[in-house]
Protein backbone atom coordinates (compact mmCIF):
# COMPACT_ATOMS: atom_id res chain seq x y z
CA UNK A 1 34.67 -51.57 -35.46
CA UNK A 2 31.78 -51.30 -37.35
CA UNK A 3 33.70 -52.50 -39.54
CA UNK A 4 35.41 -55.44 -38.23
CA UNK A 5 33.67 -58.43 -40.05
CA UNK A 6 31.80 -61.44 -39.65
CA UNK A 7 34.08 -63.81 -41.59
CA UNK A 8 37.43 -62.40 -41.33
CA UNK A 9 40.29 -63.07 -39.31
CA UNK A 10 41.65 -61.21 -41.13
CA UNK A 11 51.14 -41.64 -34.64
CA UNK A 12 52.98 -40.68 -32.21
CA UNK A 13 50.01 -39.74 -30.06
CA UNK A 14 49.51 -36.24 -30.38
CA UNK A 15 50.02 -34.11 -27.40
CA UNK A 16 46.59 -34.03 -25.23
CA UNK A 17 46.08 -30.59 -26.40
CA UNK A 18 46.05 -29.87 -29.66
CA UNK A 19 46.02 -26.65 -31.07
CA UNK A 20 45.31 -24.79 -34.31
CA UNK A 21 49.36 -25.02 -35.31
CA UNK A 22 48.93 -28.44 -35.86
CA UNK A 23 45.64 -28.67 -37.23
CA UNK A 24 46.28 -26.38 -40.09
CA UNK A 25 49.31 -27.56 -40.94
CA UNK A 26 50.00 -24.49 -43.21
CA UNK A 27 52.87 -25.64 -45.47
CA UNK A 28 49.78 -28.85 -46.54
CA UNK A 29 47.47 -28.26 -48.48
CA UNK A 30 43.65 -30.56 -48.73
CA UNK A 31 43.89 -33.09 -51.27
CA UNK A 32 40.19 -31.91 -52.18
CA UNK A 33 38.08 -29.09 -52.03
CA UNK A 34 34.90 -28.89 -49.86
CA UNK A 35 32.43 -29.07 -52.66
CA UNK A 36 33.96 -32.28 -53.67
CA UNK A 37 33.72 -33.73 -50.31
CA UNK A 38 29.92 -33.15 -49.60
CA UNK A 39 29.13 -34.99 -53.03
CA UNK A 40 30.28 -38.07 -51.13
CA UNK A 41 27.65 -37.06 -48.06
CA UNK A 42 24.70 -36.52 -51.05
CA UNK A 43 24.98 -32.92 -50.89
CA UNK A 44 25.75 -30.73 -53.81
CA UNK A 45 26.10 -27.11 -54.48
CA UNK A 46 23.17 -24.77 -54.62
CA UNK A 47 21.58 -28.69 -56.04
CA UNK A 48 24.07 -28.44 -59.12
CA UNK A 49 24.62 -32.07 -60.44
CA UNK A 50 27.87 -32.50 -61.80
CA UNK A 51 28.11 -32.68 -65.66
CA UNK A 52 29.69 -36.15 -65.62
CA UNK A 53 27.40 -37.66 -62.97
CA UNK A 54 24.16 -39.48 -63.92
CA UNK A 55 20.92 -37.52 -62.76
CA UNK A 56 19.07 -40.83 -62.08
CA UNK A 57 22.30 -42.52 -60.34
CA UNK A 58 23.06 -39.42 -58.57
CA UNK A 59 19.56 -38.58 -56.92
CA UNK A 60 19.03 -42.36 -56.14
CA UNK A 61 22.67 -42.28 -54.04
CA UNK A 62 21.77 -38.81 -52.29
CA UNK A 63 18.60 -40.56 -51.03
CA UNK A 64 20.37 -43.55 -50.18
CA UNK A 65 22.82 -41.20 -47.81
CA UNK A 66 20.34 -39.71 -46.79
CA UNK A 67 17.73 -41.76 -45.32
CA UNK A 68 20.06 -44.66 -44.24
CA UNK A 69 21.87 -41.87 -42.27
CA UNK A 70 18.39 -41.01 -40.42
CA UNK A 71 17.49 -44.29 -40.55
CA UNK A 72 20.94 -45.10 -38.12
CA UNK A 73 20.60 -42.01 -36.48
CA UNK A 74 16.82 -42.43 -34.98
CA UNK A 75 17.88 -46.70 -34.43
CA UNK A 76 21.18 -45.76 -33.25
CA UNK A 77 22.75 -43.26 -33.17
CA UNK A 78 20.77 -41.17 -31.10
CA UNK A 79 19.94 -43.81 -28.44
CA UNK A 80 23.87 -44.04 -28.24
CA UNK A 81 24.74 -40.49 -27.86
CA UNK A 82 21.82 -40.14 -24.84
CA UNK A 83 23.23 -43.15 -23.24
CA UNK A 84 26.81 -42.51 -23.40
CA UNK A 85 26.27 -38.72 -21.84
CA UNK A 86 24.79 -40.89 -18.68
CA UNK A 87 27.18 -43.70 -18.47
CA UNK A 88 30.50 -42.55 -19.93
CA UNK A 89 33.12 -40.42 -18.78
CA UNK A 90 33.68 -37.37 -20.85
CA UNK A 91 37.37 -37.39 -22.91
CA UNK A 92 38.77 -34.44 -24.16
CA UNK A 93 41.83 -35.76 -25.19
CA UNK A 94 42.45 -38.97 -27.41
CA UNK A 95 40.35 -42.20 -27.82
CA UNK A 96 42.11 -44.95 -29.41
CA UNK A 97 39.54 -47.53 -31.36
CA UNK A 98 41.89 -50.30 -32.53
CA UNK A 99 39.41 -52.71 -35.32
CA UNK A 100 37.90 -49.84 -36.56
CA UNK A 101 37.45 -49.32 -40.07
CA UNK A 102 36.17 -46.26 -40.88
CA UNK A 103 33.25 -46.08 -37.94
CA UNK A 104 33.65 -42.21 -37.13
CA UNK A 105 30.00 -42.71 -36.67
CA UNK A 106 30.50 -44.79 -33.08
CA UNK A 107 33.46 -43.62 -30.97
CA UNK A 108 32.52 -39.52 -32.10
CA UNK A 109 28.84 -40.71 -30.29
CA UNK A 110 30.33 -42.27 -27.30
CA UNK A 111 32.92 -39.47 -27.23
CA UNK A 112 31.94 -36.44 -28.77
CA UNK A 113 33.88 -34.25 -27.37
CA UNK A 114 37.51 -35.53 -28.03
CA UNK A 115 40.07 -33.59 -29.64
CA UNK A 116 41.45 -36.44 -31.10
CA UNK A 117 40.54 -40.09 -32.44
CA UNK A 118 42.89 -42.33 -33.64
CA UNK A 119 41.49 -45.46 -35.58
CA UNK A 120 43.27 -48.23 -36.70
CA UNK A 121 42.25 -51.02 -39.42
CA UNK A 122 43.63 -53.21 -42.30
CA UNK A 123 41.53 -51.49 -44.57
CA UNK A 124 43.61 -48.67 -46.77
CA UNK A 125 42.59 -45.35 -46.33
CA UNK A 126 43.55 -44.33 -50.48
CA UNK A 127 41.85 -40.68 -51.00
CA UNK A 128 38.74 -39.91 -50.73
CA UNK A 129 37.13 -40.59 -54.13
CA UNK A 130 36.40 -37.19 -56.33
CA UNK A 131 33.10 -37.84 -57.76
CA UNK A 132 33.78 -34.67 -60.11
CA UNK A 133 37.25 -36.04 -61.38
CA UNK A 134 35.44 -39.38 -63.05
CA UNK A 135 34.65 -40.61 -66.46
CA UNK A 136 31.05 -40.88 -66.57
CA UNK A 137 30.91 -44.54 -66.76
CA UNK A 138 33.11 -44.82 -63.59
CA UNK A 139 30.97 -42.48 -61.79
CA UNK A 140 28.07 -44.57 -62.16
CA UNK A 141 29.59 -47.30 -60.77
CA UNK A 142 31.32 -45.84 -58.37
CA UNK A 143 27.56 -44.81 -57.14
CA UNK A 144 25.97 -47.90 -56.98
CA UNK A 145 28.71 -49.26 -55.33
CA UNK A 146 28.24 -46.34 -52.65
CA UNK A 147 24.57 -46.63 -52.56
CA UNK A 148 24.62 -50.45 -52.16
CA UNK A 149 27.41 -49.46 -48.83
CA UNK A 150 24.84 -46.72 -46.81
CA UNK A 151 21.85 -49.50 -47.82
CA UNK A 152 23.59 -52.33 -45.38
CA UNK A 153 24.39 -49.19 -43.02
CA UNK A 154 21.43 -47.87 -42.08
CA UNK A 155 20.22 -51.44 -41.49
CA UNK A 156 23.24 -52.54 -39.57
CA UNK A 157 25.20 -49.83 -38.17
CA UNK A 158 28.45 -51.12 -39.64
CA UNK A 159 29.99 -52.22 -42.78
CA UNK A 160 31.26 -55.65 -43.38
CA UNK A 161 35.07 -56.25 -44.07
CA UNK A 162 34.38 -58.10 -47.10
CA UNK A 163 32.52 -55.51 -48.79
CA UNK A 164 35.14 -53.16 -47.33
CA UNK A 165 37.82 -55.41 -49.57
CA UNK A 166 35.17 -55.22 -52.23
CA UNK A 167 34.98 -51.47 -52.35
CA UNK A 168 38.23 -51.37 -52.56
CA UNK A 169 39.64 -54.19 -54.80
CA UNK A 170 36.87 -54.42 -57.26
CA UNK A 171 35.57 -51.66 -58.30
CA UNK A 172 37.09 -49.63 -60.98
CA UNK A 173 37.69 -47.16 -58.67
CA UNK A 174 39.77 -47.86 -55.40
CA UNK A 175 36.84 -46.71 -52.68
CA UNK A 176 38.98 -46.95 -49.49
CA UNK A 177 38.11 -45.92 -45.86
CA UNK A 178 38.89 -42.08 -46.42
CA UNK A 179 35.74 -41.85 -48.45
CA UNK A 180 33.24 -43.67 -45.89
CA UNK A 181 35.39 -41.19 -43.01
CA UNK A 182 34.72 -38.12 -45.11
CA UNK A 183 30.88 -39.00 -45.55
CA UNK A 184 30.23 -39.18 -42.24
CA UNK A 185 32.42 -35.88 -40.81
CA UNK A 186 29.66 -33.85 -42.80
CA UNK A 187 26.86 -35.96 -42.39
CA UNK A 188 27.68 -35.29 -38.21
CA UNK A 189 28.34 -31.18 -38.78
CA UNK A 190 31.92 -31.27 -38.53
CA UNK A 191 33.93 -29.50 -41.60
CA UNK A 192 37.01 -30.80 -43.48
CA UNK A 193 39.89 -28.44 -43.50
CA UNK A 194 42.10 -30.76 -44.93
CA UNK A 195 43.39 -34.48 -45.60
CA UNK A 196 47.25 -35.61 -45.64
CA UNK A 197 48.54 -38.84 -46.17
CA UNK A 198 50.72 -39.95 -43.24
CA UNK A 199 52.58 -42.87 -41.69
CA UNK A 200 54.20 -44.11 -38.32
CA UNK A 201 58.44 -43.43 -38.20
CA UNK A 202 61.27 -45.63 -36.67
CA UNK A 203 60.25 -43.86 -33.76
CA UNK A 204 57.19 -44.51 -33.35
CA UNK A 205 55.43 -40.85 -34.10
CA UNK A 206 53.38 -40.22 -37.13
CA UNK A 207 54.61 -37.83 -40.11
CA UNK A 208 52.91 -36.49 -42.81
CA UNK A 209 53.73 -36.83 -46.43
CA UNK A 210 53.31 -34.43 -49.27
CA UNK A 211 49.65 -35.09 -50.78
CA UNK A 212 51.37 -36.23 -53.72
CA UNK A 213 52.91 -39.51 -52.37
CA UNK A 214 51.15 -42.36 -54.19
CA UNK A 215 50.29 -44.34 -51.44
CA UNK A 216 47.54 -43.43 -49.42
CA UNK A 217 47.27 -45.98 -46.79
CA UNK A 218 47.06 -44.03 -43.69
CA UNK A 219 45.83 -39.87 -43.42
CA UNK A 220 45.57 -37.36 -41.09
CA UNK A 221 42.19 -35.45 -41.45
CA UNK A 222 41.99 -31.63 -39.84
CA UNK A 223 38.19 -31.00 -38.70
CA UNK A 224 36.32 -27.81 -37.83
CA UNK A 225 33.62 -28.90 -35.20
CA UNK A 226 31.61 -26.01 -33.80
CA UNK A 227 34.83 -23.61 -33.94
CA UNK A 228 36.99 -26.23 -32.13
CA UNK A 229 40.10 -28.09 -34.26
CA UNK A 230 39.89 -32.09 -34.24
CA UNK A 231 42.35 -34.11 -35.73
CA UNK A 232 41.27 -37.57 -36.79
CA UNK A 233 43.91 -40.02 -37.71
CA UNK A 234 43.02 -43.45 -39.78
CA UNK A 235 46.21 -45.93 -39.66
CA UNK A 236 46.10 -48.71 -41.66
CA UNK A 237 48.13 -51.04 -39.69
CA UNK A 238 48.26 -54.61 -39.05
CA UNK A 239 47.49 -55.30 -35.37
CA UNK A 240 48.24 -59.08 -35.10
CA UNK A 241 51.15 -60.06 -32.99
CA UNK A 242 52.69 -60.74 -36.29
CA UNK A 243 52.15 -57.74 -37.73
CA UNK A 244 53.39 -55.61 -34.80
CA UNK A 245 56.76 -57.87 -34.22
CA UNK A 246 57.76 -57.02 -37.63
CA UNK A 247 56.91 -53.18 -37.43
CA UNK A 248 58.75 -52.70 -34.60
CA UNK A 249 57.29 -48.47 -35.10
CA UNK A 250 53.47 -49.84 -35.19
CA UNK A 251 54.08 -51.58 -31.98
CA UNK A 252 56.02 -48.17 -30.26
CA UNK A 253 52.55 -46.13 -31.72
CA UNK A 254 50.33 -48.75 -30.32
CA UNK A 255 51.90 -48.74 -27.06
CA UNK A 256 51.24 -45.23 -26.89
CA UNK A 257 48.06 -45.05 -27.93
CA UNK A 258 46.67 -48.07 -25.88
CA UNK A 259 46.90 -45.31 -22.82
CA UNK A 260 44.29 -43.27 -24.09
CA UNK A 261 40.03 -44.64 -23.17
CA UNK A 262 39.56 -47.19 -25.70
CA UNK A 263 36.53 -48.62 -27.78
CA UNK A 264 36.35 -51.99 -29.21
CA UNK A 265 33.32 -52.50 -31.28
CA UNK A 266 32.30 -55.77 -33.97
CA UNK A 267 36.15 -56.60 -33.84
CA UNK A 268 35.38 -60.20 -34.95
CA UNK A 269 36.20 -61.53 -31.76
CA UNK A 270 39.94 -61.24 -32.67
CA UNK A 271 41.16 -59.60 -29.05
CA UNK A 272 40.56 -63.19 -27.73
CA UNK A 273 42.71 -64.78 -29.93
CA UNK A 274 46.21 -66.12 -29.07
CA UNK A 275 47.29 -64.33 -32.60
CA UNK A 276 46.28 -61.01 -31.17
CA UNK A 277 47.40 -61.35 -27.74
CA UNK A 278 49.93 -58.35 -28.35
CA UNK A 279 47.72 -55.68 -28.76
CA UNK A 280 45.50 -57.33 -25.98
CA UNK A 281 47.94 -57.40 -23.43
CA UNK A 282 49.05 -53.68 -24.08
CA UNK A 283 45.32 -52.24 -23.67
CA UNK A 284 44.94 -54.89 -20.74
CA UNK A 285 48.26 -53.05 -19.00
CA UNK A 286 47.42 -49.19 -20.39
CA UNK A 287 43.97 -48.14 -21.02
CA UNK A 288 42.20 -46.20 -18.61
CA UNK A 289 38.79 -46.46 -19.90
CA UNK A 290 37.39 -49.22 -22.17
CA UNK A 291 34.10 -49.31 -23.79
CA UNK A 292 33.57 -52.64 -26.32
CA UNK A 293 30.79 -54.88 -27.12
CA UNK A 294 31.65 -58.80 -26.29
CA UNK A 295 33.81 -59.22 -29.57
CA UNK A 296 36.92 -57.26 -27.51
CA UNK A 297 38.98 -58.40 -24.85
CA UNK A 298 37.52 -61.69 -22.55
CA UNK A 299 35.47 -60.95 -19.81
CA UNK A 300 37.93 -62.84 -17.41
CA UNK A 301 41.35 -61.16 -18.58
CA UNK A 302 39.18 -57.77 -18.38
CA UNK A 303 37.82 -58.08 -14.58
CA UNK A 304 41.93 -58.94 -13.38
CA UNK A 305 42.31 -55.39 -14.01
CA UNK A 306 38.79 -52.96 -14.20
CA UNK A 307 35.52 -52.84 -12.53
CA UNK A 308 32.98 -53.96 -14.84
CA UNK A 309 29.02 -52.86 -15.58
CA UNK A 310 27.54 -54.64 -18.10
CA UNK A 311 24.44 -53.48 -20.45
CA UNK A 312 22.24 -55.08 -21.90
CA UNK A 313 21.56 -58.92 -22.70
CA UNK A 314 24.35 -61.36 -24.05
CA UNK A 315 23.64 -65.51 -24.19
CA UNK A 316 26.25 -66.43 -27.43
CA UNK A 317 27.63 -64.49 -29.61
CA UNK A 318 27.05 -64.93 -33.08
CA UNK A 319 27.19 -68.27 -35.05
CA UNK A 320 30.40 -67.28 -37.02
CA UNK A 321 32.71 -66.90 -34.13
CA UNK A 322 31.34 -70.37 -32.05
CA UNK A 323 31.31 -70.44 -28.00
CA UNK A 324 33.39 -66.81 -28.03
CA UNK A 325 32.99 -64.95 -24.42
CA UNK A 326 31.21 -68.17 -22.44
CA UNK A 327 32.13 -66.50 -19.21
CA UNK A 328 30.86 -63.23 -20.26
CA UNK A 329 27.05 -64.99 -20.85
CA UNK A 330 27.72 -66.70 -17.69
CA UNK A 331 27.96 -63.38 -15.81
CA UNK A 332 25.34 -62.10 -17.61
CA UNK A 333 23.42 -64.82 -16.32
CA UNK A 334 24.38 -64.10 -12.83
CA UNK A 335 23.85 -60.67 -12.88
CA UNK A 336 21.57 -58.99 -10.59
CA UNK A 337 22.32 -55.55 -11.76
CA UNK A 338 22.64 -55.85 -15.54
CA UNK A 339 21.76 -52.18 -16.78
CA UNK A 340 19.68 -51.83 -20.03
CA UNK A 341 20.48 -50.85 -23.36
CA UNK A 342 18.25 -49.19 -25.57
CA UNK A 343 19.89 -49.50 -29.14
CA UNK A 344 21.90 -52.05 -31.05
CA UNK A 345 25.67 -52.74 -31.68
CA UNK A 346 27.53 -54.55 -33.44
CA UNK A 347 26.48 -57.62 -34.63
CA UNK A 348 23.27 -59.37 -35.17
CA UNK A 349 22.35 -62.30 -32.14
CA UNK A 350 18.60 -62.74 -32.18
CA UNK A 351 17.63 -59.04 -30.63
CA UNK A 352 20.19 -59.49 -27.92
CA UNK A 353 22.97 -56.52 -28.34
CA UNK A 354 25.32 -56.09 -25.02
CA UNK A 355 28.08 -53.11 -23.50
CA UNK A 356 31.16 -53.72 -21.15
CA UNK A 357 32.05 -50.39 -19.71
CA UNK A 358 35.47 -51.05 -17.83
CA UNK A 359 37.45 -48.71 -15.67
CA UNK A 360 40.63 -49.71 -14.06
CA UNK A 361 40.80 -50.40 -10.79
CA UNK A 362 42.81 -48.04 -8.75
C-alpha cells in the first residue's frame, strides 16, 4: 500500500454489478455532511473558515493539500494513470488491494474505472474527523498533524505505517484511515454520498452497522463518480496467517476477494514471508490479474502460475527489508525486454522504482 511501512511487520464481495439499491442504502444515513468532508480536502464553502478553526493553521493546511496533491499528481499520479491505460487491462468490476492503507490514490489510477475497490489494512478506519465539531485547541492540532501527513505525501506517494499509528494513537484526536480516504475521493472528483461502518459475518459477507456503533474499524463509503455509483470498502483486518486462522469470516472474505485483479503496492515485503503465506497462497491460486511493485508476492512463486512483464529497474530492494526478491533483480538482470517506467512507486532505492504486471496463464 502506500501505506504499508518501512519498519513494520506489523465483505462478502459485492456482486460484479452494483447498482444504485445498494449504493444508497436508503434506510443509512452519512455520518457527515458534504461541507464537512471537503474541509478535510482544503476546500471550504464559498471560502468560509469555520469559527473554531485557526485562520493561520487553516490556510497553511489548505496549501499543504493542495500543492502536495499537484505535487503527486504531476510526479505521479499522472505518469501512472497514462501508463496504466497502455499496459493494464481495464476492470469494471472489483480490485482487491490487500496492504493498503488508505491509498485510494493508486489502485483508482491503475483502475479507474472499477465499480468497486476493496482495501484491506491494520490501520482502523474510525470516522472521518469533523473539523467543524472540534474545540479550537484540538483543531489546531488536529491540522498540523494533517499538514505534516500531505507534506511526506507529495514527496513520497505514500504514508508510512508509523505515522499512520501516530495519527491515530497520539493525537488528541483519533485521525484514522477514513479521513486520508475521504481527502482523496474529492481531491480525484468523485462525491461522497455516504459512509457506514461495517464488518465481515460468520459467513463471510460484509454488513453494515447503524452509524451509531462505536467502533469504527471498517466502513463502507457510497461514491458519485461522473454519474456512476462506486462503492469503496476499507476493512481493517489482520491478514497474517495468524490473524486469518482465528477469524475464520476474514479468511471466507479474503478467499473471495483474492479472485478479483489485485494490486500489491509498498507492502513491506510481508507476501514473502512464511507468516503471511495464507493470504499469499490464496492470491497465488485466485487472482486473475496482479499488478505489485517487488514488496508482493516472490518473483519465483509468481512465474509457477502468470506470465510476467516487468517495468522498470530493480537491483535490491531497500535497506530495511535485506536481500528481499534476489531472483526478481536477477531477472531483471537478464532481461532483454524490461519495459520502462516513467514515475515512482513505492519505496525509495536510489532512483530505481520497478512494476510486475502478472496475468495467469491459461
Amino acid at each position: 500500500m502506500f501505506l504499508a511501512t518501512l519498519g513494520a511487520v506489523r465483505r462478502h464481495a459485492a456482486p460484479a454489478a452494483i447498482g444504485w439499491a445498494l449504493l444508497t442504502g436508503a434506510t443509512i444515513a452519512p455520518a457527515q455532511s458534504g461541507p464537512a468532508l471537503s474541509l478535510l480536502a482544503g476546500h471550504s464553502a464559498s471560502n468560509t473558515v469555520p469559527s473554531n478553526l485557526n485562520p493561520e493553521a487553516w490556510s497553511s493546511y489548505s496549501k499543504a493539500v493542495q500543492s502536495n496533491w499537484q505535487q503527486y499528481q504531476a510526479q505521479i499520479g499522472v505518469p501512472m494513470s497514462a501508463w496504466a491505460s497502455k499496459e493494464l487491462p481495464a476492470s469494471k468490476d472489483t480490485v482487491f488491494y490487500p496492504f493498503s492503507g488508505p491509498d485510494f490514490a493508486t489502485v483508482s489510477q491503475l483502475f479507474p474505472n472499477a465499480k468497486r475497490y476493496v482495501l484491506v489494512a491494520m490501520q482502523a478506519a474510525e470516522r472521518p474527523v469533523d473539523l467543524t465539531g472540534l474545540k479550537p485547541e484540538a483543531a489546531s492540532q488536529t491540522l498540523e498533524v494533517l499538514t505534516g501527513a500531505w507534506e511526506n505525501y507529495g514527496r513520497d506517494g505514500f504514508f508510512v505505517t508509523e505515522y499512520l499509528d501516530k495519527y491515530l494513537h497520539r493525537n488528541r484526536v483519533r485521525i484514522g484511515a477514513s479521513t486520508f480516504l475521504s481527502s482523496f475521493f474529492q481531491l480525484k472528483g468523485l462525491s461522497v454520498k455516504s459512509v457506514t461502518p461495517i464488518q465481515v459475518n460468520n459467513s463471510g459477507a460484509i454488513e453494515e452497522l447503524p452509524t451509531s456503533d462505536a467502533n469504527w474499524r471498517s466502513v463502507r463509503f457510497r461514491l458519485d463518480r461522473a454519474g456512476e455509483p462506486v462503492v469503496v470498502d476499507y476493512l481493517r483486518i489482520d491478514l497474517s496467517d495468524k490473524g486469518l486462522t482465528n477469524s475464520p469470516n476474514h479468511q471466507k472474505f479474503v478467499q473471495e476477494a483474492a479472485a478479483n485483479p489485485v494490486l500489491l503496492k509498498a507492502a513491506s515485503h510481508l507476501p514473502q514471508t512464511s507468516a503471511f503465506s495464507m493470504i499469499t497462497g490464496l492470491l497465488n491460486r485466485h487472482a486473475p490479474f496482479i499488478v505489485q511493485d517487488e514488496t508482493g508476492i516472490k518473483y519465483s512463486q509468481l512465474k509457477e502460475n502468470f506470465s510476467l512483464t516487468l517495468y522498470g529497474h530493480f537491483e535490491r530492494a531497500h535497506k530495511s527489508f535485506g536481500n528481499s526478491q534476489r531472483e526478481l533483480a536477477k531477472a531483471f538482470a537478464e532481461s532483454n525486454d524490461t519495459k520502462p517506467l516513467g514515475f515512482r512507486v513505492g519505496y525509495f532505492k536510489g532512483g530505481s522504482y520497478a512494476l510486475i504486471v502478472a496475468r495467469r496463464k491459461s
